[in-house]
C-alpha atoms as a PDB file:
ATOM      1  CA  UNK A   1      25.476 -31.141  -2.865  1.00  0.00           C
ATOM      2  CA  UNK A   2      26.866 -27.423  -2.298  1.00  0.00           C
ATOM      3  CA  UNK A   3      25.467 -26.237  -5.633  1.00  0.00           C
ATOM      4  CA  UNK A   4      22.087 -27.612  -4.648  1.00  0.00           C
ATOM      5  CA  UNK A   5      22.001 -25.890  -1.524  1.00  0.00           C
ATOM      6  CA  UNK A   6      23.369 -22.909  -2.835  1.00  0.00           C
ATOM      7  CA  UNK A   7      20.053 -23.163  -5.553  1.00  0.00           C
ATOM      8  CA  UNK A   8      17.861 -23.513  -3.283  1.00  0.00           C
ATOM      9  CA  UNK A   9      19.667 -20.075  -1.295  1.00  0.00           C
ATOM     10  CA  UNK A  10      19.126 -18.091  -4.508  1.00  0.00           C
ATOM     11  CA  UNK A  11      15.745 -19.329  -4.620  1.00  0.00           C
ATOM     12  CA  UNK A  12      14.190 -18.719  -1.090  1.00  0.00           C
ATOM     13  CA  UNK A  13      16.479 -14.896  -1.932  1.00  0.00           C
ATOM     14  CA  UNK A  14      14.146 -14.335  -5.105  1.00  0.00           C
ATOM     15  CA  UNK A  15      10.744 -15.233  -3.348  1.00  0.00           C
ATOM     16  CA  UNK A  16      12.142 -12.878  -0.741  1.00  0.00           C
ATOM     17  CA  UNK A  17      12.719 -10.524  -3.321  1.00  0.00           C
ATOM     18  CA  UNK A  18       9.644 -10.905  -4.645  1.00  0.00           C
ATOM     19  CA  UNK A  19       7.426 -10.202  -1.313  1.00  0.00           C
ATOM     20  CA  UNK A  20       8.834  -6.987  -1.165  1.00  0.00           C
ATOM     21  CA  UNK A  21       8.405  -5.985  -4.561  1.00  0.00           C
ATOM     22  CA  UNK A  22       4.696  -6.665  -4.220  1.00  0.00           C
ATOM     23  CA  UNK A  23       4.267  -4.246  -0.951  1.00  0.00           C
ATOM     24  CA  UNK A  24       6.338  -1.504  -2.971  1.00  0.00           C
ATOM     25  CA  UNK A  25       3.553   0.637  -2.683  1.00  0.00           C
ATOM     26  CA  UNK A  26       3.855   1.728   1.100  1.00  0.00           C
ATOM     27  CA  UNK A  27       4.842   4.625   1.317  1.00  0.00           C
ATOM     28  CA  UNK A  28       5.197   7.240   4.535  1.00  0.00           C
ATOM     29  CA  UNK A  29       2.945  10.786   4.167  1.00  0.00           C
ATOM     30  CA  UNK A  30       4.700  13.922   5.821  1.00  0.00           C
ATOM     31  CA  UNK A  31       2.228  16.901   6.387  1.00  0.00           C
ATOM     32  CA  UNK A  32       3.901  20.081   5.268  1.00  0.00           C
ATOM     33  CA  UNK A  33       0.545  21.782   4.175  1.00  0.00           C
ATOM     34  CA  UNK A  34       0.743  24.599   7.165  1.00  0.00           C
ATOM     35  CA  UNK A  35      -2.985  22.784   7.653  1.00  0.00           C
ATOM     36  CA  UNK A  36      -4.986  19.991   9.529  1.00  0.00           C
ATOM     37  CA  UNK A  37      -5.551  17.013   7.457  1.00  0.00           C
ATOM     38  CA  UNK A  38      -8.895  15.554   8.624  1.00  0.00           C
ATOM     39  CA  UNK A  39      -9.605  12.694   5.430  1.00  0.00           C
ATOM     40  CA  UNK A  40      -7.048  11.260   3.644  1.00  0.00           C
ATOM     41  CA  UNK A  41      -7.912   8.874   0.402  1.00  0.00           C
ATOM     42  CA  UNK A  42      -6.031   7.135  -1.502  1.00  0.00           C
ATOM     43  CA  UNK A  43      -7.574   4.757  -4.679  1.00  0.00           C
ATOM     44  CA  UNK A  44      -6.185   3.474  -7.775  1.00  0.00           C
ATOM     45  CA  UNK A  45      -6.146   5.542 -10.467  1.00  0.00           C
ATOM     46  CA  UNK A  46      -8.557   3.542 -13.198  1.00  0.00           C
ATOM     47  CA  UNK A  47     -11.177   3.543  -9.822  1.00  0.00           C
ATOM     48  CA  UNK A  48     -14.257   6.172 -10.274  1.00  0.00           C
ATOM     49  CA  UNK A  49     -14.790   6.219  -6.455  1.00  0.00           C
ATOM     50  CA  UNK A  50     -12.521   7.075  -3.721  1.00  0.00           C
ATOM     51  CA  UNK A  51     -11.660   4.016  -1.119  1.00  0.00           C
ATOM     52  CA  UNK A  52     -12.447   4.446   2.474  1.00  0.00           C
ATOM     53  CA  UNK A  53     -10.881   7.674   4.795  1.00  0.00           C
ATOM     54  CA  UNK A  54      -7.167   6.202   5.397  1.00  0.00           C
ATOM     55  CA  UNK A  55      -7.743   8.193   8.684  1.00  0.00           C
ATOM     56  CA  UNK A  56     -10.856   7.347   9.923  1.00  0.00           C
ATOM     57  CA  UNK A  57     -11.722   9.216  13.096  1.00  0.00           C
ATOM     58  CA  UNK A  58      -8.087  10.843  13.254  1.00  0.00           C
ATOM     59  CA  UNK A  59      -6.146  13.848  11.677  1.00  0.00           C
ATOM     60  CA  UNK A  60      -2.695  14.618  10.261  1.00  0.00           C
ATOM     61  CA  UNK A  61      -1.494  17.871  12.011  1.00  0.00           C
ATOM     62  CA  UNK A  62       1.019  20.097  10.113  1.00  0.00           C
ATOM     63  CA  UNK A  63       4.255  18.156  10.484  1.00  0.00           C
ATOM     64  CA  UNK A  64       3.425  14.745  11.210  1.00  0.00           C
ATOM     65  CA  UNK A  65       3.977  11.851   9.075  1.00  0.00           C
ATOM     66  CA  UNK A  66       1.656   8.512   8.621  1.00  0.00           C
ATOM     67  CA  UNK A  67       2.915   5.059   7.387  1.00  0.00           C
ATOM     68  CA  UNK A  68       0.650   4.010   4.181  1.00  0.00           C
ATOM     69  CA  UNK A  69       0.514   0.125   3.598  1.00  0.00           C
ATOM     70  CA  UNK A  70      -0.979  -1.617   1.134  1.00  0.00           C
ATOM     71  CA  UNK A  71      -2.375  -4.976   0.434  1.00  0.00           C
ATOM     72  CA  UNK A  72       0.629  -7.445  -1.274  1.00  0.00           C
ATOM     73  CA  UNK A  73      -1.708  -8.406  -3.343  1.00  0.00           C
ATOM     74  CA  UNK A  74      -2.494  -5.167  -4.665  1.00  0.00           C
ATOM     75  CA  UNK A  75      -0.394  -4.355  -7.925  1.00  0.00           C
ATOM     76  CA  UNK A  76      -1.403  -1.023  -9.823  1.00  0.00           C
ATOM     77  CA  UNK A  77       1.515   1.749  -9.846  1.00  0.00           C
ATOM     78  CA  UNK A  78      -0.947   4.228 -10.351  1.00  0.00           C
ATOM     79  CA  UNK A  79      -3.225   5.616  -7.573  1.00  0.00           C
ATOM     80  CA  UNK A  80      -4.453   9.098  -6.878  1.00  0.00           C
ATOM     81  CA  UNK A  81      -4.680  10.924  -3.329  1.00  0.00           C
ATOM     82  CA  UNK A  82      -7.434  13.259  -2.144  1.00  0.00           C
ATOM     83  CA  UNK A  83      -6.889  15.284   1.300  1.00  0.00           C
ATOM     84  CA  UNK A  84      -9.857  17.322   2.894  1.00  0.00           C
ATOM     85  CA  UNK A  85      -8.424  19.743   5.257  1.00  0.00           C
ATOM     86  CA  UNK A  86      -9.760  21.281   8.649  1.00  0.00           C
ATOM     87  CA  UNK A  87     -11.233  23.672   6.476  1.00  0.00           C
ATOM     88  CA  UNK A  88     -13.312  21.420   4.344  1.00  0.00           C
ATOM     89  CA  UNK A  89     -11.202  22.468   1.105  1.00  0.00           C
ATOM     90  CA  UNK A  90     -10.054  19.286  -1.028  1.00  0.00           C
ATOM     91  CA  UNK A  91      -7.208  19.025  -2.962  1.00  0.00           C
ATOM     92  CA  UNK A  92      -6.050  15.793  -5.166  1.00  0.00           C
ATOM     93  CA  UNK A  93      -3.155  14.399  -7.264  1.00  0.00           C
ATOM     94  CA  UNK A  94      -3.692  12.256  -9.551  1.00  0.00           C
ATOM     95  CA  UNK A  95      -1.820   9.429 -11.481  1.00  0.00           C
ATOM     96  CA  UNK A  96       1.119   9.347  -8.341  1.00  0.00           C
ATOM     97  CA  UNK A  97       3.282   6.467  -8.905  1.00  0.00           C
ATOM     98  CA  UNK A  98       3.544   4.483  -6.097  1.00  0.00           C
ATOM     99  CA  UNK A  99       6.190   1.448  -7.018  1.00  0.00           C
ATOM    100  CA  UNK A 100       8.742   4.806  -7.219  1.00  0.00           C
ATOM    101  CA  UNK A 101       7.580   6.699  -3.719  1.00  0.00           C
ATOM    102  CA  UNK A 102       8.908   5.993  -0.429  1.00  0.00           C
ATOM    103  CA  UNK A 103       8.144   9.190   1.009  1.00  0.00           C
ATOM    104  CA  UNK A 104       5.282  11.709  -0.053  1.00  0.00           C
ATOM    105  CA  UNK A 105       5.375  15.378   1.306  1.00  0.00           C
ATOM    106  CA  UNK A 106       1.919  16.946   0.725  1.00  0.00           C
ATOM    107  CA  UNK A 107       2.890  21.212   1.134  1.00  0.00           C
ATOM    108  CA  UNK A 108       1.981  24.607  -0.967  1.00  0.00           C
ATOM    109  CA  UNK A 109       4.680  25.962  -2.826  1.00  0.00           C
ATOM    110  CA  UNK A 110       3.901  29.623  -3.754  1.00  0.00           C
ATOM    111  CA  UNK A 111       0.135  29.100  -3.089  1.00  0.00           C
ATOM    112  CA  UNK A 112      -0.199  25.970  -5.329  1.00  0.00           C
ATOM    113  CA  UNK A 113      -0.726  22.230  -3.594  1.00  0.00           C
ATOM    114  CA  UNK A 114       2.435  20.541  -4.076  1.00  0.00           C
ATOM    115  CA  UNK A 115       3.538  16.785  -3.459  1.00  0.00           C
ATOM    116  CA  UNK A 116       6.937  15.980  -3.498  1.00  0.00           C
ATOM    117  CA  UNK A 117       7.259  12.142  -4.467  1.00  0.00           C
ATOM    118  CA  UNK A 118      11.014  10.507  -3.206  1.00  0.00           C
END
């Protein structure tokens, strides 16, 4: 009777598991570009059109951070993010691998648009 209970333990711990493995892509967004983020996309890499504004009607100021969540069902690695500032220039990164990154820091480093994936 204990082993059975202790089966069904390990089982209900690898569904548990498994939940969180599929919403592995969330990941939190820090502003470090000196700039006003006013559209933020972010789309699967194999897509040829960018998904809705992640923003909508809001910005990112310079230091502030946003919580990205995805879908569970979702299950590409691969996505790419495009930011349009409050300056209308766009910058994007492509291929960013998502089941890796908890935290993305968007910044320029000597001049050049940077993204530091942790």
């Amino acid at each position: 009777m204990k082993l059975s209970a202790l089966a069904i333990c390990v089982f209900v711990a690898s569904l548990t598991a498994s939940a969180v493995a599929q919403s592995k892509l969330d990941f939190t967004l820090k502003n470090d570009t000196g700039l006003v983020i006013s559209e933020l996309y972010v789309s699967p890499s194999n897509s040829e059109d960018w998904e809705e504004d992640v923003l909508g009607k809001d910005v990112l100021k310079d230091g502030e951070s946003l919580d990205i969540t995805f879908s569970r069902t979702e299950k590409s690695c691969s996505w790419d993010l495009k930011i349009v500032d409050e300056e209308d220039d766009s910058v994007e990164w492509e291929k960013l691998d998502l089941c890796k990154a908890e935290h993305i820091t968007l910044m320029y480093k000597n001049g050049k648009a940077t993204a530091i994936v942790k």
